[in-house]
Protein backbone atom coordinates (compact mmCIF):
# COMPACT_ATOMS: atom_id res chain seq x y z
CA UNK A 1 113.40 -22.95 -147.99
CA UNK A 2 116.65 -24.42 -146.50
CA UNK A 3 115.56 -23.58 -142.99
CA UNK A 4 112.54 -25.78 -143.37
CA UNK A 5 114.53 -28.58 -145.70
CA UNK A 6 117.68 -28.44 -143.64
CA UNK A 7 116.30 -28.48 -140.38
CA UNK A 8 116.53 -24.88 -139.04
CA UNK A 9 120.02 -25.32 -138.06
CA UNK A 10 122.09 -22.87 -136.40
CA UNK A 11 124.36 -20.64 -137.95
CA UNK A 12 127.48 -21.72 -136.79
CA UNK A 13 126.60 -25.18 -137.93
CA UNK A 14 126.36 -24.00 -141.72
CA UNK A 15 129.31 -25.26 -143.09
CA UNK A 16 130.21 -25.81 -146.86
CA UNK A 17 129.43 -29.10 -147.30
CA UNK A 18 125.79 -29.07 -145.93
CA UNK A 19 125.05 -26.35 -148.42
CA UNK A 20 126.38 -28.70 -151.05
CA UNK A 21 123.81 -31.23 -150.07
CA UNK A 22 120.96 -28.97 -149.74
CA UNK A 23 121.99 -27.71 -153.05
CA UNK A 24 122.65 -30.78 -154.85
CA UNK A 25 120.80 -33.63 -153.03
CA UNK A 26 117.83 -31.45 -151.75
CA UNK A 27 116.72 -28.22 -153.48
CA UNK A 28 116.25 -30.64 -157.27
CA UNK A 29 113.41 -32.59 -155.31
CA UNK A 30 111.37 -29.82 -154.82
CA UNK A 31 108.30 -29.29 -157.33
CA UNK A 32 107.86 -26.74 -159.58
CA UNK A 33 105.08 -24.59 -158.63
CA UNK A 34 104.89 -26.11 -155.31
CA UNK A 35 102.32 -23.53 -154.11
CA UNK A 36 100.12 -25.14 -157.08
CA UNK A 37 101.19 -28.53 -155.54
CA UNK A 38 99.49 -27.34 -152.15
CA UNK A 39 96.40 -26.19 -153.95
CA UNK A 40 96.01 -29.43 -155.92
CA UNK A 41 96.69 -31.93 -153.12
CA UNK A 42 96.26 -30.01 -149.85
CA UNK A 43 99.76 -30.51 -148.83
CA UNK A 44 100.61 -27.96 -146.53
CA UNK A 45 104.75 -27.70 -146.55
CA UNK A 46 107.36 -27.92 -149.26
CA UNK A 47 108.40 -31.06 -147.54
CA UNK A 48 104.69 -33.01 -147.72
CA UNK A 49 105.33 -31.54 -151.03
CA UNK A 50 108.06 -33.00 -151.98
CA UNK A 51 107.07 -36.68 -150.71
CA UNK A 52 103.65 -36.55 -152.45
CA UNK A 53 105.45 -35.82 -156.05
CA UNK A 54 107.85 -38.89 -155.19
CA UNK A 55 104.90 -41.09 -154.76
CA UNK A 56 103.12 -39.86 -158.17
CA UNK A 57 105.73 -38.48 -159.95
CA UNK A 58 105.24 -34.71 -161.53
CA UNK A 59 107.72 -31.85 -162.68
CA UNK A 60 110.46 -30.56 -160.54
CA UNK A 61 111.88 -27.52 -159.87
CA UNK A 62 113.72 -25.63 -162.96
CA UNK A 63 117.52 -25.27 -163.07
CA UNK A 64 116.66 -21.68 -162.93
CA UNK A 65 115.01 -21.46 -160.49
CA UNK A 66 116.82 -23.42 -158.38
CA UNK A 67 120.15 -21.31 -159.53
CA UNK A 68 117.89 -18.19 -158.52
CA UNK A 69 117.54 -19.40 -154.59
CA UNK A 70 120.84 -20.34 -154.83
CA UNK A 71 121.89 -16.95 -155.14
CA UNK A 72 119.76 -15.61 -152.59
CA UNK A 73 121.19 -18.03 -150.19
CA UNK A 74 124.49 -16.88 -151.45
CA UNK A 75 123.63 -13.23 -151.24
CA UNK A 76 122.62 -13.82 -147.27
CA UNK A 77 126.29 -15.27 -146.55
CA UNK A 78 127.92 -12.33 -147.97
CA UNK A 79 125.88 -10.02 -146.08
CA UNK A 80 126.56 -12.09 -142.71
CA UNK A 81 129.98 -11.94 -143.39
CA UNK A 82 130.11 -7.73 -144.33
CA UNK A 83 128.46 -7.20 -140.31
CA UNK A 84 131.01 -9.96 -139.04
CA UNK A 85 128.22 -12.11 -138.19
CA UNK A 86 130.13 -14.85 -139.86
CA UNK A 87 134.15 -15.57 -140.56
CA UNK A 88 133.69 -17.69 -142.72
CA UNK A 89 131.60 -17.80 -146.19
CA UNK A 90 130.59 -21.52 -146.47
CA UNK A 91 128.77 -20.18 -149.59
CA UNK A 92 131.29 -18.56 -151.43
CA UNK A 93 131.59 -21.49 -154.02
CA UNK A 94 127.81 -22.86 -153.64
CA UNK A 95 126.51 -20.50 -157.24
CA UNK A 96 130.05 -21.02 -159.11
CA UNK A 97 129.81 -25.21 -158.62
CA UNK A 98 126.25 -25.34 -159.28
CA UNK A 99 125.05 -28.51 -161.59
CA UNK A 100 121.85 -26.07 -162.35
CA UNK A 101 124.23 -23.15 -162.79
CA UNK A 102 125.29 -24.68 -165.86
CA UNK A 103 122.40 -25.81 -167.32
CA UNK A 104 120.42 -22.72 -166.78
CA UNK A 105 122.90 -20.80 -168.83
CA UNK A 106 122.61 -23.88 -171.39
CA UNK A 107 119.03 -23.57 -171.18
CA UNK A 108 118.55 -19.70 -171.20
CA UNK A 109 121.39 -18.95 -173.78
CA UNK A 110 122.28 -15.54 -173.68
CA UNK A 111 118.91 -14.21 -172.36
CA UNK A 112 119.36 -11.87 -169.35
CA UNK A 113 118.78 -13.24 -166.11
CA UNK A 114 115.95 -10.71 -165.53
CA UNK A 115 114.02 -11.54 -168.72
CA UNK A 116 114.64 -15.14 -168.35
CA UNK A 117 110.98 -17.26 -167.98
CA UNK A 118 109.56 -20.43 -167.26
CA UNK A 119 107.04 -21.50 -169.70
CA UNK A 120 103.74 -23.21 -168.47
CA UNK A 121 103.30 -26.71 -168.88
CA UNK A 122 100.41 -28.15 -170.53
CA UNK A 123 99.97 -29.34 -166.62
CA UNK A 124 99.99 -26.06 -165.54
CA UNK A 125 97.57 -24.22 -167.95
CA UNK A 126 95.14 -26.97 -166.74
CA UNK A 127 95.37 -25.96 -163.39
CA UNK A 128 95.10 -22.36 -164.19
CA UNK A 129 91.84 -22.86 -166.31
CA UNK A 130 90.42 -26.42 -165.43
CA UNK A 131 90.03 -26.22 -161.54
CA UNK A 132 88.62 -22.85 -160.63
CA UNK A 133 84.73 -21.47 -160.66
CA UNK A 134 85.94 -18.05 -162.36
CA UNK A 135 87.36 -20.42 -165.73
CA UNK A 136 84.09 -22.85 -165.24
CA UNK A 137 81.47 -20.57 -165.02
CA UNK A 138 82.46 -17.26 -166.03
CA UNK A 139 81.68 -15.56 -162.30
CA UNK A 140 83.04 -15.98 -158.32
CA UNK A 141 81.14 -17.51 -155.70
CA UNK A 142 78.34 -15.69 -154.42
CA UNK A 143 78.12 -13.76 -151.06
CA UNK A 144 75.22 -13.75 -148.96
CA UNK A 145 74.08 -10.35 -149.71
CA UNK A 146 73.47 -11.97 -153.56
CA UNK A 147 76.43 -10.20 -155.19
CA UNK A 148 80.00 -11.36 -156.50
CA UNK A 149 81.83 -9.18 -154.46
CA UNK A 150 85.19 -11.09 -154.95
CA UNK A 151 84.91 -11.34 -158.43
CA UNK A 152 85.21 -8.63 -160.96
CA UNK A 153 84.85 -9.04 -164.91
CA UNK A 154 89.05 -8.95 -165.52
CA UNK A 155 89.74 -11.81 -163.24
CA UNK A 156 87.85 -13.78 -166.16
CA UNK A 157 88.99 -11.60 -169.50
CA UNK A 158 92.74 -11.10 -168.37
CA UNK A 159 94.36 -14.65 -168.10
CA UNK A 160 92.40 -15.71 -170.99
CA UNK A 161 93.67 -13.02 -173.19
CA UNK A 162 96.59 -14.17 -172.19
CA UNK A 163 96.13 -17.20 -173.21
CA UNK A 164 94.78 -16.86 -176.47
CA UNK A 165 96.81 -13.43 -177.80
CA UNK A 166 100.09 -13.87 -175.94
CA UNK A 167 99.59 -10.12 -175.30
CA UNK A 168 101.09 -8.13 -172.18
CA UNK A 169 99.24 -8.17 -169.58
CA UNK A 170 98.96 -3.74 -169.67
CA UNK A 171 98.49 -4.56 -173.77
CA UNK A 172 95.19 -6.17 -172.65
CA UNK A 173 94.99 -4.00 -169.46
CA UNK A 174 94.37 -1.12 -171.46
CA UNK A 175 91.68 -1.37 -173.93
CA UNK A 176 89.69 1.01 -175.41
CA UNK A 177 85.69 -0.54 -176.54
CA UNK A 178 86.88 0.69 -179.96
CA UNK A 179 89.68 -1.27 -180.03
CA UNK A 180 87.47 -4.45 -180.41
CA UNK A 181 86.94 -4.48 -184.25
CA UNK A 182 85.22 -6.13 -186.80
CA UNK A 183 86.91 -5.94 -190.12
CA UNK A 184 84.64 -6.19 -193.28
CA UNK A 185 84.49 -9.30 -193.53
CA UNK A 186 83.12 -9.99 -190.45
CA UNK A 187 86.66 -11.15 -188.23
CA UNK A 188 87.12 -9.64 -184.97
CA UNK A 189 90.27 -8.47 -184.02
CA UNK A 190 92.08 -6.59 -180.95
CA UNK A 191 93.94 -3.52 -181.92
CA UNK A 192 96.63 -4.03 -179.34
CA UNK A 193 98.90 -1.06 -178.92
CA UNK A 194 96.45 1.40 -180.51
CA UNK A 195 96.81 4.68 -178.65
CA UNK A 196 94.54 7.25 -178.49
CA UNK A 197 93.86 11.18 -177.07
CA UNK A 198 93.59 10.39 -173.53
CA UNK A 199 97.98 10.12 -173.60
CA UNK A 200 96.97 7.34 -170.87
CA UNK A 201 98.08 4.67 -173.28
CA UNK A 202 101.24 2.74 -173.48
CA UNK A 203 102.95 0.70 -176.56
CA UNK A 204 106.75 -1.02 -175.30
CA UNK A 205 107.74 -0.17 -179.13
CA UNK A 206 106.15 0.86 -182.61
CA UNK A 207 106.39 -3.21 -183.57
CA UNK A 208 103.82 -3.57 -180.45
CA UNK A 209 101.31 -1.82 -182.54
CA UNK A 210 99.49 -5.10 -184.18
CA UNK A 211 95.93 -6.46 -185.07
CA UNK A 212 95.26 -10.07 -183.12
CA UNK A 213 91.96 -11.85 -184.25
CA UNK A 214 90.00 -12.85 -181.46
CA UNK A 215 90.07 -16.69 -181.02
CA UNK A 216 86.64 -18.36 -181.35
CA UNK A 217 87.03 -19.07 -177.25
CA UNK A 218 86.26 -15.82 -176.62
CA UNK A 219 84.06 -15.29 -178.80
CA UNK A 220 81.81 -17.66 -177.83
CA UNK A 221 82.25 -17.02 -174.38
CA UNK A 222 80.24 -13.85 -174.77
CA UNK A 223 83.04 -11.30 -175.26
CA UNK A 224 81.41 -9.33 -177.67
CA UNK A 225 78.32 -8.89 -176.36
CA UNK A 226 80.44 -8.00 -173.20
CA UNK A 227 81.84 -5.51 -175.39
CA UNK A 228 78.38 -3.98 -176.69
CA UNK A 229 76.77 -4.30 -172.50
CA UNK A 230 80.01 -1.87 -171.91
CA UNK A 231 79.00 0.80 -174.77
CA UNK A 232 75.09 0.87 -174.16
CA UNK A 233 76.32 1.77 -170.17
CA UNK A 234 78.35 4.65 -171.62
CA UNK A 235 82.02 3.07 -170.84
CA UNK A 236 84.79 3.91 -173.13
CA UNK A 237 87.18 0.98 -171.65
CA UNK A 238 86.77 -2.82 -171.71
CA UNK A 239 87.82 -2.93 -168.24
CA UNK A 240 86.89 0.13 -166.32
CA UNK A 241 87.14 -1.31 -162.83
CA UNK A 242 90.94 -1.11 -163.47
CA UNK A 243 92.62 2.27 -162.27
CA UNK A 244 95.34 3.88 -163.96
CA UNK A 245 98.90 4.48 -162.60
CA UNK A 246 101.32 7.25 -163.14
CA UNK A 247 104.04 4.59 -163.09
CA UNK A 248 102.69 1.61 -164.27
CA UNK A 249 100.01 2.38 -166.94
């Protein structure tokens, strides 16, 4: 990202104060999301980017995530300087003096950096669901042998799970059929966390164990009768296409 916003320069002209420019002058310009920028308005480089959110105006890039590639710029100079690439660190203050340093940590609290998170915009969520044939019509786009080869029933079910449940994505992952109930008064629900005999199941905690009703969305969207298609083919799983992993469930 600074190569391409800085110009590619050379190493030896990296000093100190062209990192604080790229840091405080540059990097805040860029868009959040920018590869959903590309996708929206066929820009094809952060910099295109960059100019086409100037001229409409749209969300910029987080303070944490521009602390993150601040870091991983920083990390590079320290590495250049352990193989004596370098003599110099002209990064050694460029984290430490940060603007976005500080309000990341004002923005994130105490949170760990690793479980930090950007939440979706209203902008964003119609992106994800608004613009693409899976979200529109409930299948891919067709091949020419007649099937939907590039599409496969979780591509759909997944993200809108997601959506509607707040669930992890291996919560939703790992469904049994009976683990779409009805109670007796006729709700449907997910049994998220519900384990069974096959050991194959994972819960992060006992307090994962919970019943979510099933929003209306998917209900109408043909989820159940999804569900009962599954059982009269002799599946167990609501997604069987999706393999299990030793390591990550």
């Amino acid at each position: 990202l600074f190569a391409e916003l800085d110009g590619d320069p050379r190493l030896c002209d990296v000093d100190s104060a062209r990192l604080e420019h790229f840091r405080d002058r540059v990097l805040p310009r860029v868009p959040a999301h920018e590869n959903k920028v590309r996708l929206q308005y066929g820009t094809t480089t952060v910099r295109a980017s960059i100019e086409h959110i100037d001229k409409i105006g749209g969300q910029r890039m987080s303070a944490g995530e521009q602390l993150k590639r601040l870091k991983w710029l920083r990390a590079m100079f320290v590495w250049l300087k352990k193989k004596n690439m370098i003599e110099e660190d002209p990064a050694e203050l460029l984290v430490d003096e940060s603007a976005a340093s500080a309000t990341a940590e004002k923005e994130n609290g105490s949170v760990a950096s690793n479980e930090r998170r950007d939440k979706f915009s209203a902008d964003d969520l119609k992106i994800l669901f608004g613009t693409g044939l899976w979200f529109k019509t409930g299948k891919g786009i067709i091949t020419k042998c007649g099937t939907y080869r590039e599409f496969l029933p979780y591509y759909y079910w997944l993200p809108l799970f997601g959506l509607f449940t707040g669930a992890r994505i291996n919560e939703v992952a790992q469904l049994g059929l009976a683990d779409i109930r009805q109670t007796g008064a006729g709700v449907w629900y997910a049994a998220l966390g519900a384990l069974d005999e096959s050991g194959k199941k994972r819960r992060k905690n006992a307090a994962s164990r919970r019943d979510v009703p099933l929003h209306s969305f998917l209900i109408a969207n043909g989820l159940i009768e999804w569900k009962m298609a599954l059982e009269a083919a002799g599946y167990r799983r609501l997604f069987p296409e999706l393999r299990y992993d030793e390591t990550k469930g």
